[in-house]
Protein backbone atom coordinates (compact mmCIF):
# COMPACT_ATOMS: atom_id res chain seq x y z
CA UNK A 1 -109.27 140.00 -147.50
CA UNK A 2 -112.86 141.47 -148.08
CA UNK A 3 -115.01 140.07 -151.02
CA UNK A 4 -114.34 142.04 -154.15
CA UNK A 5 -116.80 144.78 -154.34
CA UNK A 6 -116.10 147.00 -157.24
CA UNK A 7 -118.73 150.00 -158.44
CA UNK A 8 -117.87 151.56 -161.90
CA UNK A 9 -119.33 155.29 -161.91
CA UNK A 10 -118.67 158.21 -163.73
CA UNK A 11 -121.34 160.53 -165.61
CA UNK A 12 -124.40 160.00 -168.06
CA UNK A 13 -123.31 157.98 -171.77
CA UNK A 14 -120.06 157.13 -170.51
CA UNK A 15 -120.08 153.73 -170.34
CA UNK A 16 -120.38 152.26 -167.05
CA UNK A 17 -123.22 149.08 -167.82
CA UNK A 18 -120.85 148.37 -170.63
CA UNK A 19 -117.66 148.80 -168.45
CA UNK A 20 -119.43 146.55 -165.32
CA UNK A 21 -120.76 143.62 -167.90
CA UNK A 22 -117.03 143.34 -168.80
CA UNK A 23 -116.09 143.06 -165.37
CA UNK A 24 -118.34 140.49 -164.12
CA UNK A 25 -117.87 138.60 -167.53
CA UNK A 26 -114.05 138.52 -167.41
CA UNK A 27 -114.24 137.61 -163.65
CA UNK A 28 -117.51 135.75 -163.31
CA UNK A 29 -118.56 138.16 -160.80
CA UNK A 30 -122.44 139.47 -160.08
CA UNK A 31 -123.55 142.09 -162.01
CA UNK A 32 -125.23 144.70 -159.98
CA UNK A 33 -127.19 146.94 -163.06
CA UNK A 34 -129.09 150.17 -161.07
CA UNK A 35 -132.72 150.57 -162.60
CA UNK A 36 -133.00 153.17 -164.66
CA UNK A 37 -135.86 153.04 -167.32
CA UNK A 38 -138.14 151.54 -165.10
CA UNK A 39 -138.53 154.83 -162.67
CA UNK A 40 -142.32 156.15 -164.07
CA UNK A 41 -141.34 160.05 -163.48
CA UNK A 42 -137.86 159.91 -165.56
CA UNK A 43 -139.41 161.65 -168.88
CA UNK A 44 -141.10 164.05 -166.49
CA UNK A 45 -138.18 164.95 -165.09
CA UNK A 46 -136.47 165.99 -168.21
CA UNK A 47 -139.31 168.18 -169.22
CA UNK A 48 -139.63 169.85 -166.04
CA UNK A 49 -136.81 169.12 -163.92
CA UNK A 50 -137.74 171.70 -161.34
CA UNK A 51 -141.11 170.12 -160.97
CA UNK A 52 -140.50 166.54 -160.97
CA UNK A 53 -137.38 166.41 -159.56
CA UNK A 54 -137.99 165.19 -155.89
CA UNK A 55 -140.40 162.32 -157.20
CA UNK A 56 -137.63 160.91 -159.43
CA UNK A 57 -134.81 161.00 -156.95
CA UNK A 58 -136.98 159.29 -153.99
CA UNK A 59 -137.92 156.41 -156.62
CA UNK A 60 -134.11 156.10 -157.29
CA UNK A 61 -132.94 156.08 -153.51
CA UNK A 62 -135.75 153.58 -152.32
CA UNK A 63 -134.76 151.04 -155.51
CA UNK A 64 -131.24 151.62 -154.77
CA UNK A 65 -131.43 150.91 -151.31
CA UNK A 66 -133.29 147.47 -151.61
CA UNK A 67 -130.95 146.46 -154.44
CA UNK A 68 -128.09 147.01 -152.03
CA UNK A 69 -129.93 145.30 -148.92
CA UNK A 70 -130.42 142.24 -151.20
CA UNK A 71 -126.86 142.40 -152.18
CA UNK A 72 -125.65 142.44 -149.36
CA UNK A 73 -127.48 139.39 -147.99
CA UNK A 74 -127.57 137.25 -150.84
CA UNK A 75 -123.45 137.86 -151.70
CA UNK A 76 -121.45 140.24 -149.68
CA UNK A 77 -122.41 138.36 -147.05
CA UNK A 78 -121.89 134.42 -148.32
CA UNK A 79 -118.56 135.51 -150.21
CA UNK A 80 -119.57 136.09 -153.05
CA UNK A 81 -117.64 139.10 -155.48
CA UNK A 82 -119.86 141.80 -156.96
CA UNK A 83 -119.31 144.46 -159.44
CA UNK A 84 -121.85 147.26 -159.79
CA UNK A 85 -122.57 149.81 -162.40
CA UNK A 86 -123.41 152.61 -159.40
CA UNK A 87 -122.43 153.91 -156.61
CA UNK A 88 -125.33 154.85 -154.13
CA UNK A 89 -123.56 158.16 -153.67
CA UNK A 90 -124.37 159.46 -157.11
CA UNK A 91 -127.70 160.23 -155.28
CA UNK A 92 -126.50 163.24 -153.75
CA UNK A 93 -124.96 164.10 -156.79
CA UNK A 94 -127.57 164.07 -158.69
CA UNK A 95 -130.25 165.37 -155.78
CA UNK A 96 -128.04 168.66 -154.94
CA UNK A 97 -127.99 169.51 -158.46
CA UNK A 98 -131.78 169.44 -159.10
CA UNK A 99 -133.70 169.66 -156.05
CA UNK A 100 -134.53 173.28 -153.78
CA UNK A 101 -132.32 173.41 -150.81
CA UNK A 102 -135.27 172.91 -148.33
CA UNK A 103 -136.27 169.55 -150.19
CA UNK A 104 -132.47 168.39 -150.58
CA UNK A 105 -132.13 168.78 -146.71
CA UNK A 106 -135.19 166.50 -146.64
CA UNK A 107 -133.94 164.24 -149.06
CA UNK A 108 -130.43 164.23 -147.27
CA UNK A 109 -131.93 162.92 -143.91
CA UNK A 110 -133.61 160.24 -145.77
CA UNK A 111 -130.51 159.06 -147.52
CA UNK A 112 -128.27 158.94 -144.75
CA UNK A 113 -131.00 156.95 -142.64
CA UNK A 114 -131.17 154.39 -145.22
CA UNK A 115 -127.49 154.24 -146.33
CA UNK A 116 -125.48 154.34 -142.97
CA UNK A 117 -125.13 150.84 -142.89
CA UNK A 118 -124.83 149.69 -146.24
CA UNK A 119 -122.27 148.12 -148.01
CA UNK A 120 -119.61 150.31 -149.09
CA UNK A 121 -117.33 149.54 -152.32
CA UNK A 122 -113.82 148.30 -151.76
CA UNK A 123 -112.52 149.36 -155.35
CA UNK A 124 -114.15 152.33 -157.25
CA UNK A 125 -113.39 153.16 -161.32
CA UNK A 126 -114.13 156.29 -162.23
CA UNK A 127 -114.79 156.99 -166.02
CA UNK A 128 -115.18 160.05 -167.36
CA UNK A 129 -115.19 161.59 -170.70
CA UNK A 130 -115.46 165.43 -172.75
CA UNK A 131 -119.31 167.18 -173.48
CA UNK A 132 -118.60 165.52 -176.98
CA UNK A 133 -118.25 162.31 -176.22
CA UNK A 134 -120.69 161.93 -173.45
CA UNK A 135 -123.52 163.43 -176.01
CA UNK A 136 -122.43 161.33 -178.59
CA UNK A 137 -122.46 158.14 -176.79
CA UNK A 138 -125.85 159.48 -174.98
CA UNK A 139 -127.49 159.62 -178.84
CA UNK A 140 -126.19 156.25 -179.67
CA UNK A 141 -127.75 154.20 -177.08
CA UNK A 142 -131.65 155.95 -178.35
CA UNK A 143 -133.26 156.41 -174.70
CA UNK A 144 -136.58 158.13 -175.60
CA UNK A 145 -136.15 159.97 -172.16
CA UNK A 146 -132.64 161.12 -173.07
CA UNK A 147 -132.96 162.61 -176.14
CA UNK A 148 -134.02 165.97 -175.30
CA UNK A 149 -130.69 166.36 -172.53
CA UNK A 150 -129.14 169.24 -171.83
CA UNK A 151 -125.42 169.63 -173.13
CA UNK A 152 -125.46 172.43 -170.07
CA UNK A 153 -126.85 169.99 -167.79
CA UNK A 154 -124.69 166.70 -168.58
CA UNK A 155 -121.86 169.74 -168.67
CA UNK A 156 -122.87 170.96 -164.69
CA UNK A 157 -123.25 166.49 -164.02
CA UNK A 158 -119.46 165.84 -164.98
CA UNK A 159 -118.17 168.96 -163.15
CA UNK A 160 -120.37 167.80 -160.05
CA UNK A 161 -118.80 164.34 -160.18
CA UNK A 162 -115.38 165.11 -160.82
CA UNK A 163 -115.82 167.66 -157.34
CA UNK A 164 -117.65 164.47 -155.92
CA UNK A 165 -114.74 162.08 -156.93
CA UNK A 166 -111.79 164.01 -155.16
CA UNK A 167 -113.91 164.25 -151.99
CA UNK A 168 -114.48 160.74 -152.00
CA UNK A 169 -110.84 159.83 -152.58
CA UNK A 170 -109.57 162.21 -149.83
CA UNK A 171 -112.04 160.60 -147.10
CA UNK A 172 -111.64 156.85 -148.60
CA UNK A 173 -108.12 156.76 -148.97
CA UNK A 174 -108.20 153.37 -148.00
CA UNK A 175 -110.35 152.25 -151.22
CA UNK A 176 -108.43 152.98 -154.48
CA UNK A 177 -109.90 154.54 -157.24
CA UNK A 178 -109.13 153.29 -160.88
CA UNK A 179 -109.57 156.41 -163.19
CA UNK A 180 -110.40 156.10 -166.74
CA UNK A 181 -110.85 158.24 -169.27
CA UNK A 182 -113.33 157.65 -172.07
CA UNK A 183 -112.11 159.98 -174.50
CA UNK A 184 -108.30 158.25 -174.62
CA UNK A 185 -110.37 154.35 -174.19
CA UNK A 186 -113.43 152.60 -176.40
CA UNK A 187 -113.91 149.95 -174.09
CA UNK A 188 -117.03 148.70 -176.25
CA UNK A 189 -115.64 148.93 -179.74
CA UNK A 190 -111.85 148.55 -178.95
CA UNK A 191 -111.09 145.09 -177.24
CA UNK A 192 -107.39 146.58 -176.98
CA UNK A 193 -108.72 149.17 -174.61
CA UNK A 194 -111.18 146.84 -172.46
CA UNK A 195 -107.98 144.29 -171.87
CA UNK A 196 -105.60 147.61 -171.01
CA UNK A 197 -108.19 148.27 -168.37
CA UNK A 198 -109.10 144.85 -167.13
CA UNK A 199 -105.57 144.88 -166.26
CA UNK A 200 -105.51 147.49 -164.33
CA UNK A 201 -108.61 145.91 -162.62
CA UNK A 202 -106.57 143.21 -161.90
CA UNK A 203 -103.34 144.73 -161.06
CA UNK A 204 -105.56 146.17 -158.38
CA UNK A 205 -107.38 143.32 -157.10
CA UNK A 206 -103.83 141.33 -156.84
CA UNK A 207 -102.16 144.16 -154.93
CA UNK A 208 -105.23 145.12 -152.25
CA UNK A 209 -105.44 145.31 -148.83
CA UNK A 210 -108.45 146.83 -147.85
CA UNK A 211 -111.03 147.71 -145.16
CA UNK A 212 -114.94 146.10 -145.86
């Protein structure tokens, strides 16, 4: 049976730190946390996302890359579960949506160079949640870099990864994919909720028979 190698994704606000801390708290897993705030052309790119949008998405794929080439030495490798709080295929997402189709063919090259040979999950949950409550919980956490978001943007970002979501599950139907919906579960303020899906988490782990 492979390591446990579980990546929480879903859109913007809706949870999936939060989600992944439970995880690797309730199971004493790694906690794989993408960089965010540390990428120098994020506020940039949300005042000119034409302009800077290339810059931000190459900083993103080159951290993400090395995170996963660690990962994969210093605990896929030796045994070792992880959980994650991305999926290195949000790049795509994310890069189709904002970048000119000349630079996005660029950009594609470059990501499937780097990624074809990195780890790949074997259990995905997939959170999602309503314009509402994505905005909401966007407002809450106080990014400086957030606050001036697009509701028509974050809008187009769900719709891309709910497309993105269904394409992975019909070419991955050997990885199962927990969905959760954050508008019917408070995972952070209702510990009812987090145990409901911790045991789905672990109905799934106990019942898996994967490929690495």
């Amino acid at each position: 049976m492979p390591v446990p190698f579980i990546t929480v994704e879903g859109p913007i606000g809706v949870g999936k730190t939060s989600l992944s801390k439970a995880i690797a708290d309730t199971y004493q897993f790694h906690l794989l946390k993408e960089i965010v705030d540390e990428n120098p052309f994020l506020n940039k790119f949300y005042e000119n996302i034409e302009e800077w949008s290339f810059q931000t998405e190459m900083f993103f794929l080159c951290n993400r890359y090395k995170q996963l080439k660690d990962i994969k030495r210093d605990y896929l490798d030796l045994d070792k579960p992880v959980v994650a709080d991305y999926h290195i295929f949000k790049n795509l997402i994310f890069a189709q949506r904002t970048l000119q189709q000349e630079e996005f063919e660029k950009y594609k090259g470059i990501y499937q160079i780097l990624t074809h040979d990195m780890p790949v999950p074997n259990m995905v949950i997939y959170l999602n949640a309503s314009l509402d409550t994505l905005m909401k919980r966007i407002a809450l956490r106080g990014r400086d870099f957030e606050r001036n978001m697009d509701p028509a943007y974050m809008k187009q970002l769900s719709e891309d990864y709910e497309v993105f979501i269904q394409h992975f599950e019909e070419t991955h139907p050997e990885i199962p994919v927990l969905r959760v919906n954050g508008d019917d579960f408070d995972f952070v303020l209702n510990d009812e909720d987090l145990k409901l899906i911790i045991g789905q988490v672990e109905a799934t782990l106990q019942k898996r028979s994967l490929h690495a």
